[in-house]
N, C-alpha and C. Protein backbone atom coordinates (compact mmCIF):
# COMPACT_ATOMS: atom_id res chain seq x y z
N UNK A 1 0.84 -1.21 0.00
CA UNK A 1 0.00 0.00 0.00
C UNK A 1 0.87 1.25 0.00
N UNK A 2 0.59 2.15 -0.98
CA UNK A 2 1.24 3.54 -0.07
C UNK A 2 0.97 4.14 0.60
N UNK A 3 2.08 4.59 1.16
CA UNK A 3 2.26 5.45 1.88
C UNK A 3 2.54 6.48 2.17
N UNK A 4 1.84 7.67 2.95
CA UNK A 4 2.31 8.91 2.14
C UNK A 4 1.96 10.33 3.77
N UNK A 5 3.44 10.83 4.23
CA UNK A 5 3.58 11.16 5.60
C UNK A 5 2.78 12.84 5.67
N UNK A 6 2.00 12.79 6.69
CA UNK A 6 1.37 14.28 6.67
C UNK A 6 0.96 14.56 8.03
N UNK A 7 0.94 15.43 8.23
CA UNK A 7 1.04 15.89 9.97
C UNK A 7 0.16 17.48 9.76
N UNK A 8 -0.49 18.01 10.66
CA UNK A 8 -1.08 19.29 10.17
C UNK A 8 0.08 20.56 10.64
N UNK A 9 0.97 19.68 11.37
CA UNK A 9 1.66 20.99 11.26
C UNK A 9 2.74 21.15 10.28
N UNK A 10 2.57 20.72 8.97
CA UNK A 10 3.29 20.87 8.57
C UNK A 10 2.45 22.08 7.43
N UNK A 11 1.75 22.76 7.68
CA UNK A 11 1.50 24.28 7.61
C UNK A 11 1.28 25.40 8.88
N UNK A 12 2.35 25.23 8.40
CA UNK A 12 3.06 26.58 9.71
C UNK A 12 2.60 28.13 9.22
N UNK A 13 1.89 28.65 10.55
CA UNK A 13 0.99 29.98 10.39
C UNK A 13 2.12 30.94 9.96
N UNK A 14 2.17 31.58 8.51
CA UNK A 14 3.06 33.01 8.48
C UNK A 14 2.81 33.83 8.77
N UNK A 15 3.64 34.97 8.65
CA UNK A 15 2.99 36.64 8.87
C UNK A 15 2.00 36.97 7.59
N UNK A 16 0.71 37.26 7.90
CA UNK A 16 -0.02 37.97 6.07
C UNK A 16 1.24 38.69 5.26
N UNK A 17 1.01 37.78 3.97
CA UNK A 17 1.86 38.48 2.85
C UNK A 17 2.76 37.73 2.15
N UNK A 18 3.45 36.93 3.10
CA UNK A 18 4.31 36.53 3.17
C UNK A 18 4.06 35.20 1.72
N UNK A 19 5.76 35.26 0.68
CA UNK A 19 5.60 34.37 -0.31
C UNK A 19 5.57 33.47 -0.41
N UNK A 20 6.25 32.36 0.99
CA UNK A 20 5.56 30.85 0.61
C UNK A 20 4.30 30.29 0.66
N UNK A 21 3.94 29.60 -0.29
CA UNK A 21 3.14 29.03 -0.70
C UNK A 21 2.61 27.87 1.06
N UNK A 22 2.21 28.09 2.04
CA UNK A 22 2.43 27.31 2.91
C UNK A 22 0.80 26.31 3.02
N UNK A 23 0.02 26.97 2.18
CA UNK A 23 -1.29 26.16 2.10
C UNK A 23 -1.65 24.95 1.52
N UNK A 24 -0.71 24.82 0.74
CA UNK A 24 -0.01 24.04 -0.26
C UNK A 24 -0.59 22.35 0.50
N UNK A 25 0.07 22.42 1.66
CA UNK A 25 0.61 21.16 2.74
C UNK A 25 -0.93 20.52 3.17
N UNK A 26 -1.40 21.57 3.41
CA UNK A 26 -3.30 21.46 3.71
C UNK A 26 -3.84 21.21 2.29
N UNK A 27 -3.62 22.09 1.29
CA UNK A 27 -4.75 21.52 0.60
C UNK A 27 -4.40 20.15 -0.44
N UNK A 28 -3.13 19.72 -0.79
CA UNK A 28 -2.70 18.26 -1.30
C UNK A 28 -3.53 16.74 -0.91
N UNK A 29 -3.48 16.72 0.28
CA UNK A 29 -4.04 15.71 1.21
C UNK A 29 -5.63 15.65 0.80
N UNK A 30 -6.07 17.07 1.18
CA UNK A 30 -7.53 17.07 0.76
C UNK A 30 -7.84 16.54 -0.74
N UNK A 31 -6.76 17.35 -1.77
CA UNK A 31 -7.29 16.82 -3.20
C UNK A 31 -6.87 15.38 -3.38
N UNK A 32 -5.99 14.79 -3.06
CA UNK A 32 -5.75 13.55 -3.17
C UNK A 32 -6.92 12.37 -2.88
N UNK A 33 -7.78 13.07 -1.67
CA UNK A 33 -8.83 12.02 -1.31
C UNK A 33 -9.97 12.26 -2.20
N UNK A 34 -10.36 14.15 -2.14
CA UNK A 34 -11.47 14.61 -2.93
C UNK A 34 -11.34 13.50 -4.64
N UNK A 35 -10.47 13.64 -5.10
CA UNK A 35 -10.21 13.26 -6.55
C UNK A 35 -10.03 11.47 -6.48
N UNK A 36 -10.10 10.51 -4.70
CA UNK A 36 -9.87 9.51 -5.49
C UNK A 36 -8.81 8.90 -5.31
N UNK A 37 -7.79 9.33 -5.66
CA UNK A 37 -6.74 9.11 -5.82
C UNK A 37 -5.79 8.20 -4.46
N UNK A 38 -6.55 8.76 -2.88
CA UNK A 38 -5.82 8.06 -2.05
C UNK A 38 -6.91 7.87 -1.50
N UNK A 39 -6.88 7.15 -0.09
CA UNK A 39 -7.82 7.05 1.37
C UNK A 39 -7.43 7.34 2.07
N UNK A 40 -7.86 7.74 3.60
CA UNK A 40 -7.55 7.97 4.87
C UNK A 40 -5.98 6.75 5.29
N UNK A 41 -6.43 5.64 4.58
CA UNK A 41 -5.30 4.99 5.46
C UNK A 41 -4.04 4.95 4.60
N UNK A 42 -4.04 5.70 3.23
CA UNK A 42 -2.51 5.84 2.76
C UNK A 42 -2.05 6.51 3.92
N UNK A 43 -2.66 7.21 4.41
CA UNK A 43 -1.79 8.70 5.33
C UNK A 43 -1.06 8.39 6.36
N UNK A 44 0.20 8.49 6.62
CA UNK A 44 0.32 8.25 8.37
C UNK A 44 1.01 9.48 8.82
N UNK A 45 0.95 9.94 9.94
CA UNK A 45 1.29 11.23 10.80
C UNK A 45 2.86 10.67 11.69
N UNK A 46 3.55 11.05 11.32
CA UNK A 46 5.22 11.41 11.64
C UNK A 46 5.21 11.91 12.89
N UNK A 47 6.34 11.37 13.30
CA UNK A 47 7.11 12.57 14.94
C UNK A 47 8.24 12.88 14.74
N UNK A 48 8.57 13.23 15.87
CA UNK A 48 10.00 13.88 16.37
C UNK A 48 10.99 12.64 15.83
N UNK A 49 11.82 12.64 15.75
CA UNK A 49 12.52 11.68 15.24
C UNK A 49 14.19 11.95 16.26
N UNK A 50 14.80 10.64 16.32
CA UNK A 50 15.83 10.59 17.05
C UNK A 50 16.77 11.87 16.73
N UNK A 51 17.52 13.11 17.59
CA UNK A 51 18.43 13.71 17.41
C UNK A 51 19.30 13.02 16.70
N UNK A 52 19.65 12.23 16.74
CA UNK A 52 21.05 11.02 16.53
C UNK A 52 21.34 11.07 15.16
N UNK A 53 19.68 11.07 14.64
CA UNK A 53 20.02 10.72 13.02
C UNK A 53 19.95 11.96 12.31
N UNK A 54 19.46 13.32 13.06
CA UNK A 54 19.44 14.78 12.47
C UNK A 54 21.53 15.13 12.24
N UNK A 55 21.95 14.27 13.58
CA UNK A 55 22.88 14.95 13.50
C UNK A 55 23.76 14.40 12.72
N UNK A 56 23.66 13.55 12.41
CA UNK A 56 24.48 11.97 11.24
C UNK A 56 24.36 13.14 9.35
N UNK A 57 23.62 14.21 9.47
CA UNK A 57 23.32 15.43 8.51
C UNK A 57 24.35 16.68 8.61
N UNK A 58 24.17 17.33 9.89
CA UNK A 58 23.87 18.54 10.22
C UNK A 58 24.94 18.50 11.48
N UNK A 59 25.60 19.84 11.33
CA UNK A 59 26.53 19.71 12.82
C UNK A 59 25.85 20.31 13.75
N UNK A 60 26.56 19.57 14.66
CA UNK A 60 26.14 19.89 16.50
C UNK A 60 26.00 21.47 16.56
N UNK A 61 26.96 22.25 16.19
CA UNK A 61 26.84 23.60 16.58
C UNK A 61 25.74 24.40 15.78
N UNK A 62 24.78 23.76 14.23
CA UNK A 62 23.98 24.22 13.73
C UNK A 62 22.93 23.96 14.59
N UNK A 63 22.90 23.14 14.73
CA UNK A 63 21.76 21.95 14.92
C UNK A 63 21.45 22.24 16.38
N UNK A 64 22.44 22.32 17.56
CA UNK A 64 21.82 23.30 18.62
C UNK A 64 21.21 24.72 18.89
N UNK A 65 21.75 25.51 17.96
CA UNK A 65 21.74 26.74 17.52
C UNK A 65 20.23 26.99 16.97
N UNK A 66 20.15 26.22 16.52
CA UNK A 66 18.43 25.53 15.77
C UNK A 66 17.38 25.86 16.63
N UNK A 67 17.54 24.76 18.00
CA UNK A 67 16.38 23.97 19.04
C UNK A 67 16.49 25.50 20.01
N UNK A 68 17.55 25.90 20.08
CA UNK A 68 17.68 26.92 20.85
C UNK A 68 17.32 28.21 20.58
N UNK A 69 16.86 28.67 19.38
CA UNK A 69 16.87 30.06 18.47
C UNK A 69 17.78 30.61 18.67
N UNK A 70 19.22 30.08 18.91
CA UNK A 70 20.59 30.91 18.67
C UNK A 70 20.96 31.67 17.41
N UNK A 71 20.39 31.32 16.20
CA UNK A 71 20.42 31.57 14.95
C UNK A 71 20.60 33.03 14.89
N UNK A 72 21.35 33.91 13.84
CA UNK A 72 21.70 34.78 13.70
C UNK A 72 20.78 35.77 12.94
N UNK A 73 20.72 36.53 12.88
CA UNK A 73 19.78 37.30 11.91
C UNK A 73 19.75 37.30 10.79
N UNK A 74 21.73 37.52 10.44
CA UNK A 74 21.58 36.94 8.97
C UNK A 74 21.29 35.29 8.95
N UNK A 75 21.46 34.55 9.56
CA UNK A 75 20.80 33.37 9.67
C UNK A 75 19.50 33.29 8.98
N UNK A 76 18.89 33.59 9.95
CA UNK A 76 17.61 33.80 9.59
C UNK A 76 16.92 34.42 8.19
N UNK A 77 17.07 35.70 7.84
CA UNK A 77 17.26 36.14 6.72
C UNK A 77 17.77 35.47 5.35
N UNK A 78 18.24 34.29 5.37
CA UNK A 78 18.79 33.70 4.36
C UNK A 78 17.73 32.06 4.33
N UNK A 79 17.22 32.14 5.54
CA UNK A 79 16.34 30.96 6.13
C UNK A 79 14.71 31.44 5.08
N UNK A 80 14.32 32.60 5.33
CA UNK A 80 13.32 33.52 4.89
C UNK A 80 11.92 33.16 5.60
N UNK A 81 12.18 32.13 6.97
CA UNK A 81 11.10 32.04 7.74
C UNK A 81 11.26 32.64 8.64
N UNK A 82 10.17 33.14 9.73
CA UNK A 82 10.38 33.56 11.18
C UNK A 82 10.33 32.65 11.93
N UNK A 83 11.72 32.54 12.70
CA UNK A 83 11.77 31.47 13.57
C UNK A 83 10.99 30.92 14.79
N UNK A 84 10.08 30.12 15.20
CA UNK A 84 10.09 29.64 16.73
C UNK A 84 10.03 28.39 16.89
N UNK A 85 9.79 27.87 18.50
CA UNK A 85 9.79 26.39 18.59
C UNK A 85 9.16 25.29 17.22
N UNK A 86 7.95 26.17 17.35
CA UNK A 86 6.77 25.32 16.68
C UNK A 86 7.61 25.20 15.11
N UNK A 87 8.19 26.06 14.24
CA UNK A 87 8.96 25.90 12.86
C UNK A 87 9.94 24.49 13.01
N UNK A 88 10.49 25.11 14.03
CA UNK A 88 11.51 23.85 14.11
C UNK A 88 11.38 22.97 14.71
N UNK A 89 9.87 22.41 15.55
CA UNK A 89 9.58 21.01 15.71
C UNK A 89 9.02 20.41 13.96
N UNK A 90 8.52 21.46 13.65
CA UNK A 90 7.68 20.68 12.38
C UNK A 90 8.70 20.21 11.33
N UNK A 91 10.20 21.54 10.89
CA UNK A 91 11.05 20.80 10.37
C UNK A 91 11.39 19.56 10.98
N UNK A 92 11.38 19.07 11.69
CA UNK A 92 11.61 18.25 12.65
C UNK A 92 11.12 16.85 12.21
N UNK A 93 9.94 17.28 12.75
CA UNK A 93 8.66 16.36 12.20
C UNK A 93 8.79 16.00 10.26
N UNK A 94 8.79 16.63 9.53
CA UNK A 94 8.79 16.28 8.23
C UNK A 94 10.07 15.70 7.61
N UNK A 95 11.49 15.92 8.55
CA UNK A 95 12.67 14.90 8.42
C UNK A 95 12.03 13.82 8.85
N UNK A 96 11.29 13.08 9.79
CA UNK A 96 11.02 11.91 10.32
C UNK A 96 10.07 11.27 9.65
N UNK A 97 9.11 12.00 8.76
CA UNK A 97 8.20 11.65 7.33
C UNK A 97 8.74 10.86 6.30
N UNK A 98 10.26 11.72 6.27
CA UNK A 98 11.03 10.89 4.80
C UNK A 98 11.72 9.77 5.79
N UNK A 99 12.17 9.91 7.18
CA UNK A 99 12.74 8.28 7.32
C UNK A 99 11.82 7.49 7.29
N UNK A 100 10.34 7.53 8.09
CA UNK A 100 9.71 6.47 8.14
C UNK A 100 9.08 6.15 6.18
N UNK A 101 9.31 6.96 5.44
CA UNK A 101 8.75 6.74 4.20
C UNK A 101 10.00 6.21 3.63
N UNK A 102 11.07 5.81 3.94
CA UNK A 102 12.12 4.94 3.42
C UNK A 102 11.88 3.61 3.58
N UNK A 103 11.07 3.42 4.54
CA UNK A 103 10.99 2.48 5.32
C UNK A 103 10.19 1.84 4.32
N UNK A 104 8.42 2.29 4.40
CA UNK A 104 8.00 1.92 3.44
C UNK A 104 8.07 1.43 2.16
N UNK A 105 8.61 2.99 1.77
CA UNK A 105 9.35 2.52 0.30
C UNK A 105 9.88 1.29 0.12
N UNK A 106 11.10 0.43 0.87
CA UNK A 106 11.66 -0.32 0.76
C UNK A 106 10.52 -1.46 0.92
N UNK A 107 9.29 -1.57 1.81
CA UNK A 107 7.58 -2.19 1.85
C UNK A 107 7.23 -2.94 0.34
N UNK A 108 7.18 -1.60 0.27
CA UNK A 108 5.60 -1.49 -0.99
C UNK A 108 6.39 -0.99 -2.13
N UNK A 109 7.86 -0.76 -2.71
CA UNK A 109 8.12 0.20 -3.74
C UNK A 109 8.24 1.43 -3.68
N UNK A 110 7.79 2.20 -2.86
CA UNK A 110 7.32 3.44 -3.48
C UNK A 110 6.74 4.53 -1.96
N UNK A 111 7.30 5.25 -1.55
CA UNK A 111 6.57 5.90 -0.65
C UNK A 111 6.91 7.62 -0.63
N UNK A 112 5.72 8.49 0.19
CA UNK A 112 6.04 9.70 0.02
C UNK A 112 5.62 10.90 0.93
N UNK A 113 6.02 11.87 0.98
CA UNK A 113 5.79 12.89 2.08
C UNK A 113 5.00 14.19 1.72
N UNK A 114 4.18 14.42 1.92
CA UNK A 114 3.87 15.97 1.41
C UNK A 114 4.71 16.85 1.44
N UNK A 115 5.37 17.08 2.70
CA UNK A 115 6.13 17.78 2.92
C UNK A 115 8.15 17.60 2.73
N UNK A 116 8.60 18.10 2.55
CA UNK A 116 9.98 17.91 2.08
C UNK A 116 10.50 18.49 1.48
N UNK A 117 11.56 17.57 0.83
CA UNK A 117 12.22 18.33 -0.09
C UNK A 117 12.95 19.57 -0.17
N UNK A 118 13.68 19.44 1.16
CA UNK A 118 14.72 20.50 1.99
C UNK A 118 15.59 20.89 1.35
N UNK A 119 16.42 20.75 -0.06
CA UNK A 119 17.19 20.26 -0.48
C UNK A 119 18.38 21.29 -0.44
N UNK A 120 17.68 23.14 0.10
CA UNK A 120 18.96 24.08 0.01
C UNK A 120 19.50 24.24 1.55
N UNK A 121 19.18 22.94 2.44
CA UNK A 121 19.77 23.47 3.55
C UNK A 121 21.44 22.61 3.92
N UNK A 122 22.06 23.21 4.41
CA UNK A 122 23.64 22.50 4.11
C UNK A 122 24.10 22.02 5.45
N UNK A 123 25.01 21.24 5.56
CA UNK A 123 25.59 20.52 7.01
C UNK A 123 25.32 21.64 7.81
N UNK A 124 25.76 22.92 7.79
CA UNK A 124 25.84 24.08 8.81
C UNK A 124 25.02 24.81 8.84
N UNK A 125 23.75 25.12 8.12
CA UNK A 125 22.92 26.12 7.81
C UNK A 125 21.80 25.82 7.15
N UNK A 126 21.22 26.81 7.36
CA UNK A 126 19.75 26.33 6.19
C UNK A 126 19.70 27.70 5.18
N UNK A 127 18.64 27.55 4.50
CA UNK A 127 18.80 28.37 3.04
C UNK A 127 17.44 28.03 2.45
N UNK A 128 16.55 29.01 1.98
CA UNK A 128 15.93 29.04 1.12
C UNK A 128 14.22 28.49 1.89
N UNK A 129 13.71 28.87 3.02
CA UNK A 129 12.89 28.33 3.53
C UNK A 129 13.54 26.28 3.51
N UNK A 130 14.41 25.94 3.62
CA UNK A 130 15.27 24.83 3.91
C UNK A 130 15.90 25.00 5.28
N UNK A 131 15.82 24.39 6.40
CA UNK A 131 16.00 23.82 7.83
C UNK A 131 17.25 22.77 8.08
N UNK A 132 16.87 21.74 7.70
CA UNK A 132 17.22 20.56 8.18
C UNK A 132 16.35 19.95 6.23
N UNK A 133 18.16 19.15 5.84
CA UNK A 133 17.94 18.41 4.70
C UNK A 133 17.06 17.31 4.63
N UNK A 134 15.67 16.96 4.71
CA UNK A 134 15.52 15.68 5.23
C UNK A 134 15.75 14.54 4.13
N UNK A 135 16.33 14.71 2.65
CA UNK A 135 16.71 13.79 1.49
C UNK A 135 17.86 13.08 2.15
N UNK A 136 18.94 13.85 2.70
CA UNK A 136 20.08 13.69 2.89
C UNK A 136 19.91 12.93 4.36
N UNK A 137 18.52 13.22 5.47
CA UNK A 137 18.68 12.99 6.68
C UNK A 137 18.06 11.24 6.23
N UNK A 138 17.22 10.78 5.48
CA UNK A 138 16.74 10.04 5.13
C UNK A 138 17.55 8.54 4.36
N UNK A 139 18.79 9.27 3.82
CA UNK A 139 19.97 8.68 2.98
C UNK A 139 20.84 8.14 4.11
N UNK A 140 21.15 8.94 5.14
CA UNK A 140 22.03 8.49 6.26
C UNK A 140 21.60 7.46 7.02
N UNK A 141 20.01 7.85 7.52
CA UNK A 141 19.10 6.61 8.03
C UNK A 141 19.33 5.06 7.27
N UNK A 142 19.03 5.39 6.14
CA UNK A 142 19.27 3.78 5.25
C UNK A 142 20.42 3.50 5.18
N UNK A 143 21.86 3.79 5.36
CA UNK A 143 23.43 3.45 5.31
C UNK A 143 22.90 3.33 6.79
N UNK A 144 22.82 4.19 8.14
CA UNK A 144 23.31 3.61 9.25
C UNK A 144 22.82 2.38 9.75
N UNK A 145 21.63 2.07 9.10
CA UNK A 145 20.67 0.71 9.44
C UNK A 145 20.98 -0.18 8.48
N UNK A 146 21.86 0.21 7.79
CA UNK A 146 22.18 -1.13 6.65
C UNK A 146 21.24 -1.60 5.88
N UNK A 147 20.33 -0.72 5.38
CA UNK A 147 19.06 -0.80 4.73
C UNK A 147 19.88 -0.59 2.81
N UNK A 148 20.43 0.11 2.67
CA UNK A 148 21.18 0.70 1.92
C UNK A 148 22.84 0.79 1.87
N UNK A 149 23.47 0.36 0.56
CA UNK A 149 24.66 0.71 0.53
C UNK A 149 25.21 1.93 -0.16
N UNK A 150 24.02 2.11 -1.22
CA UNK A 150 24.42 3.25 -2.20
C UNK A 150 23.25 3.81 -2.51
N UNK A 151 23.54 5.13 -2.45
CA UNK A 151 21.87 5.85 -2.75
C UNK A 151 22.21 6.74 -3.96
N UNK A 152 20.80 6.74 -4.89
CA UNK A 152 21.02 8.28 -5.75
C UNK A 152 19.81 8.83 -5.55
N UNK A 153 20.07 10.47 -5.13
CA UNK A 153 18.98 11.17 -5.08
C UNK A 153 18.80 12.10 -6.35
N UNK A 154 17.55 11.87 -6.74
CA UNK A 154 16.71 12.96 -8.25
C UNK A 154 16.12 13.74 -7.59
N UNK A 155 16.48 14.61 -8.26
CA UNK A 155 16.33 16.46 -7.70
C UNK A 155 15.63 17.03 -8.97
N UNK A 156 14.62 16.96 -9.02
CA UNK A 156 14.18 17.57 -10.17
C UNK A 156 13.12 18.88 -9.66
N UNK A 157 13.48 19.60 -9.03
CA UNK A 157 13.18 20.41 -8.18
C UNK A 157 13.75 22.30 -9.40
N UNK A 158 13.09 22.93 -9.72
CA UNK A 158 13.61 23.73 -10.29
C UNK A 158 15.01 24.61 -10.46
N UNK A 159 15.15 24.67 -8.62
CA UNK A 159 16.36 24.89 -8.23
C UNK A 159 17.15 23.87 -8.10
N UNK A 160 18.32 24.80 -8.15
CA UNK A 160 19.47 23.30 -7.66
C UNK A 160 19.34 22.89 -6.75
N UNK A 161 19.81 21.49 -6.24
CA UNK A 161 19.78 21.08 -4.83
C UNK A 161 21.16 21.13 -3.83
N UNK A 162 21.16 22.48 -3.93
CA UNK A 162 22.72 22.99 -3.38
C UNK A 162 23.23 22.11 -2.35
N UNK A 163 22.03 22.47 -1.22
CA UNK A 163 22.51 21.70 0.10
C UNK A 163 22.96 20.58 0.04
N UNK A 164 22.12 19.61 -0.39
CA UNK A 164 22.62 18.36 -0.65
C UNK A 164 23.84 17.69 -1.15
N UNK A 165 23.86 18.24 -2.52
CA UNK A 165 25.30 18.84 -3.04
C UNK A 165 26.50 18.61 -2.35
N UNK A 166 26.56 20.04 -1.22
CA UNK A 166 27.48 19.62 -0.37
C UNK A 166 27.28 19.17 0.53
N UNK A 167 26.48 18.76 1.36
CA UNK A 167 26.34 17.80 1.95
C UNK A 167 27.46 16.50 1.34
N UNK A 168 26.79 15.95 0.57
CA UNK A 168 27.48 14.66 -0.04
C UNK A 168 28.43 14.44 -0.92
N UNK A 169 29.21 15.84 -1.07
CA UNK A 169 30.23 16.12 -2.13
C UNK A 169 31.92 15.05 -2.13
N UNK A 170 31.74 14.77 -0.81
CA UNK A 170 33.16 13.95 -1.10
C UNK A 170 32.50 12.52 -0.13
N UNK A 171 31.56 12.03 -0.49
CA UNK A 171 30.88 10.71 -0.30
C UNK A 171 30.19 9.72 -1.66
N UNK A 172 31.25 9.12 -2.14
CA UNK A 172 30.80 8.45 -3.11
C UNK A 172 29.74 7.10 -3.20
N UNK A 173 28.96 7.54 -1.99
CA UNK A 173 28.18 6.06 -1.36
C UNK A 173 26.84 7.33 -2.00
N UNK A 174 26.60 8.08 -2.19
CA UNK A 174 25.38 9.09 -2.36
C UNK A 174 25.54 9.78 -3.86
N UNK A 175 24.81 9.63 -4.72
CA UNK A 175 24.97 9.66 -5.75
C UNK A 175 24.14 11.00 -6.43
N UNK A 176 24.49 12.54 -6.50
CA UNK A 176 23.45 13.74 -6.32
C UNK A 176 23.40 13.85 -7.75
N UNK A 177 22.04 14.04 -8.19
CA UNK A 177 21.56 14.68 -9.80
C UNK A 177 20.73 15.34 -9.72
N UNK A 178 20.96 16.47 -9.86
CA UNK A 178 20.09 17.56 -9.89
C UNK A 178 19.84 18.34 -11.43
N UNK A 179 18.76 18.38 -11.77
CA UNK A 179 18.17 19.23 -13.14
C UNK A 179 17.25 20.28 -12.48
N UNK A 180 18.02 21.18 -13.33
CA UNK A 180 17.13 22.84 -12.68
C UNK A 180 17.52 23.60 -13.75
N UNK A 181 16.90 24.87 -13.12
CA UNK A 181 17.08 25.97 -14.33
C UNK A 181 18.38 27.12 -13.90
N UNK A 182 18.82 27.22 -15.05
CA UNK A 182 20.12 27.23 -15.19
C UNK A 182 20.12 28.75 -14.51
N UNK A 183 19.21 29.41 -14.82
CA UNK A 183 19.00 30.64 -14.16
C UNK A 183 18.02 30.84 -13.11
N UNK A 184 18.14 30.19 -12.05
CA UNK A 184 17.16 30.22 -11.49
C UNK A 184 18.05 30.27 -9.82
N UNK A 185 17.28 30.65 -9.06
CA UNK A 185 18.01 30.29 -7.50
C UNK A 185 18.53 29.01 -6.94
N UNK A 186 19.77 28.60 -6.81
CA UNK A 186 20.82 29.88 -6.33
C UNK A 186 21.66 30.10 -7.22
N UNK A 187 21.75 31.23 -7.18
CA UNK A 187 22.58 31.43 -8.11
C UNK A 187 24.34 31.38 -8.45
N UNK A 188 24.57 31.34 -7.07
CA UNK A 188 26.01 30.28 -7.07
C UNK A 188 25.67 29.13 -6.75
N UNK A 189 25.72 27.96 -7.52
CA UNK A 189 25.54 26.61 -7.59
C UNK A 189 26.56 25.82 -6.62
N UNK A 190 26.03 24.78 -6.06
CA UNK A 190 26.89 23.86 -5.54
C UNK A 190 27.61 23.04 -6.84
N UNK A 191 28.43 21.75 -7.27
CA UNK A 191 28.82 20.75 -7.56
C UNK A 191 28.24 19.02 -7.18
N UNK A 192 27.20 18.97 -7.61
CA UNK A 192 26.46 17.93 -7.72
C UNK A 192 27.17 16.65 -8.81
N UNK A 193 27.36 15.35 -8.06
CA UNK A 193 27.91 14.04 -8.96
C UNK A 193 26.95 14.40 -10.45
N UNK A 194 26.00 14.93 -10.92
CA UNK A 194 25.32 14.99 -12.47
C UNK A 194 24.65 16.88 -12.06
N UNK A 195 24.94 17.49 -12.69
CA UNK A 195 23.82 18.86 -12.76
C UNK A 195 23.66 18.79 -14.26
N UNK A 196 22.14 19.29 -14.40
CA UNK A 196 21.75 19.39 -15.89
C UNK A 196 21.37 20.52 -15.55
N UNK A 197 21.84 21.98 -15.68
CA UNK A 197 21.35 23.05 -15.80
C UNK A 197 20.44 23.62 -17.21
N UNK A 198 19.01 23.55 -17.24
CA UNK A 198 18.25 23.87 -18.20
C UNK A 198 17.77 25.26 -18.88
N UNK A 199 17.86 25.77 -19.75
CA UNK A 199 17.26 26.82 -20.06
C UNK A 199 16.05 27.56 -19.90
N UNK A 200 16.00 28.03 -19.64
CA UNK A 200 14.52 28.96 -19.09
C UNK A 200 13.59 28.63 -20.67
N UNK A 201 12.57 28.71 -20.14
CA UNK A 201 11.42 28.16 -21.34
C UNK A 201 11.45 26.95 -21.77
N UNK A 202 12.27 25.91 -21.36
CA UNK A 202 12.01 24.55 -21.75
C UNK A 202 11.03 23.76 -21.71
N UNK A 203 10.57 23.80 -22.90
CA UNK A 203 9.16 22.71 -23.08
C UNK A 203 9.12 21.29 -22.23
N UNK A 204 7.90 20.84 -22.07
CA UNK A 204 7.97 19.79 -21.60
C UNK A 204 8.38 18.32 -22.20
N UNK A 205 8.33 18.18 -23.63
CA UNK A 205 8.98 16.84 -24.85
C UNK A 205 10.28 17.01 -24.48
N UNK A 206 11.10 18.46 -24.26
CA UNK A 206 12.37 18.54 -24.16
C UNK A 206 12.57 17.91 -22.91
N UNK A 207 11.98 18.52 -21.50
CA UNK A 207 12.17 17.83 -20.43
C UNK A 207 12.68 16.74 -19.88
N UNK A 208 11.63 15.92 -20.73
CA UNK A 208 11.26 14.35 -20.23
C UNK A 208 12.21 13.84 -21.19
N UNK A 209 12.69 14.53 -22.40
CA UNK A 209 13.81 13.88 -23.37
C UNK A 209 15.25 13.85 -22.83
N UNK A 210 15.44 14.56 -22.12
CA UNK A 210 17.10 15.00 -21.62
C UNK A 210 17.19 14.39 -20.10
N UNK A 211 15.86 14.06 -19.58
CA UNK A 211 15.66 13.56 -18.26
C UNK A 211 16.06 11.85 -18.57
């Protein structure tokens, strides 16, 4: 069966105005059932997940700095959320979505998270409404449990998947491919094992052809 991780807090209240898309997280779940497509019992609701395996990602001095709101302003500012407990239990919470959906995956084929797809936050920092990597926190989980020897993560995410990137840049057990737009954020790129940087206006025949 799939499986597919959702928690309600993983729409976190912004300030009015504000550009992420954060409704997004609420209304997926709903169309998925409205249309059919899933039931109540694809869904399962995520927790806190062991420190142990956040930090097997992310260093100690980020990663306390985090739980604590030590974070810097420019920190923050480069984060583009307003920080409090509740942000960073839910990042929290939606790293522990993609481990237990590894899990699955490895089940049934195939498993998935609403929420995710962290991919600009880096061992030391986060970036880009990105926290805590949970691709990368999820990759470590399957090597430390011996679930996995070699992983490749597809990033087909518009942007590059910087964080990750370096994250896994001199680990040849993690295999990073990222396709994005060549002009698009960020605009200093990490070094990813494959980048296909794409041209702005690329049709979709082209897409799926070069993919």
């Amino acid at each position: 069966m799939l499986k597919i991780a959702y928690h309600p807090i993983y729409k976190h209240p912004l300030p009015e105005g504000h550009r992420f898309p954060m409704i997004k997280y609420e209304l997926l779940p709903k169309q998925l059932l409205y249309e059919g497509t899933c039931k109540k019992e694809n869904f399962f609701e995520p927790c806190l997940p062991d420190d142990e395996l956040l930090l097997s990602v992310h260093t100690q001095e980020y990663y306390e700095n985090l739980i604590n709101l030590e974070i810097t302003k420019k920190e923050i500012r480069k984060i583009g959320f307003p920080l409090d407990e509740t942000l960073i239990k839910r990042e929290r919470i939606i790293a522990d979505g993609t481990i237990k959906a590894c899990d699955y995956a490895l089940e049934s084929g195939i498993a998935m998270n609403i929420a995710g797809g962290t991919h600009h936050a880096y061992t030391d920092r986060g970036e880009a409404f990105c926290l805590l990597n949970d691709q990368a926190i999820g990759a470590r989980y399957l090597q430390k449990t011996k679930k996995a020897k070699q992983i490749l993560i597809v990033d087909l995410d518009v942007h590059q998947g910087n964080g990750t990137a370096e994250i896994f840049h001199d680990d040849p057990s993690v295999y990073t491919f990222s396709m994005h737009g060549a002009s698009n954020y960020p605009f200093k790129k990490e070094v990813s094992d494959l980048d296909i940087p794409l041209k702005k206006g690329t049709g979709d025949k082209d897409y799926l052809k070069i993919l």
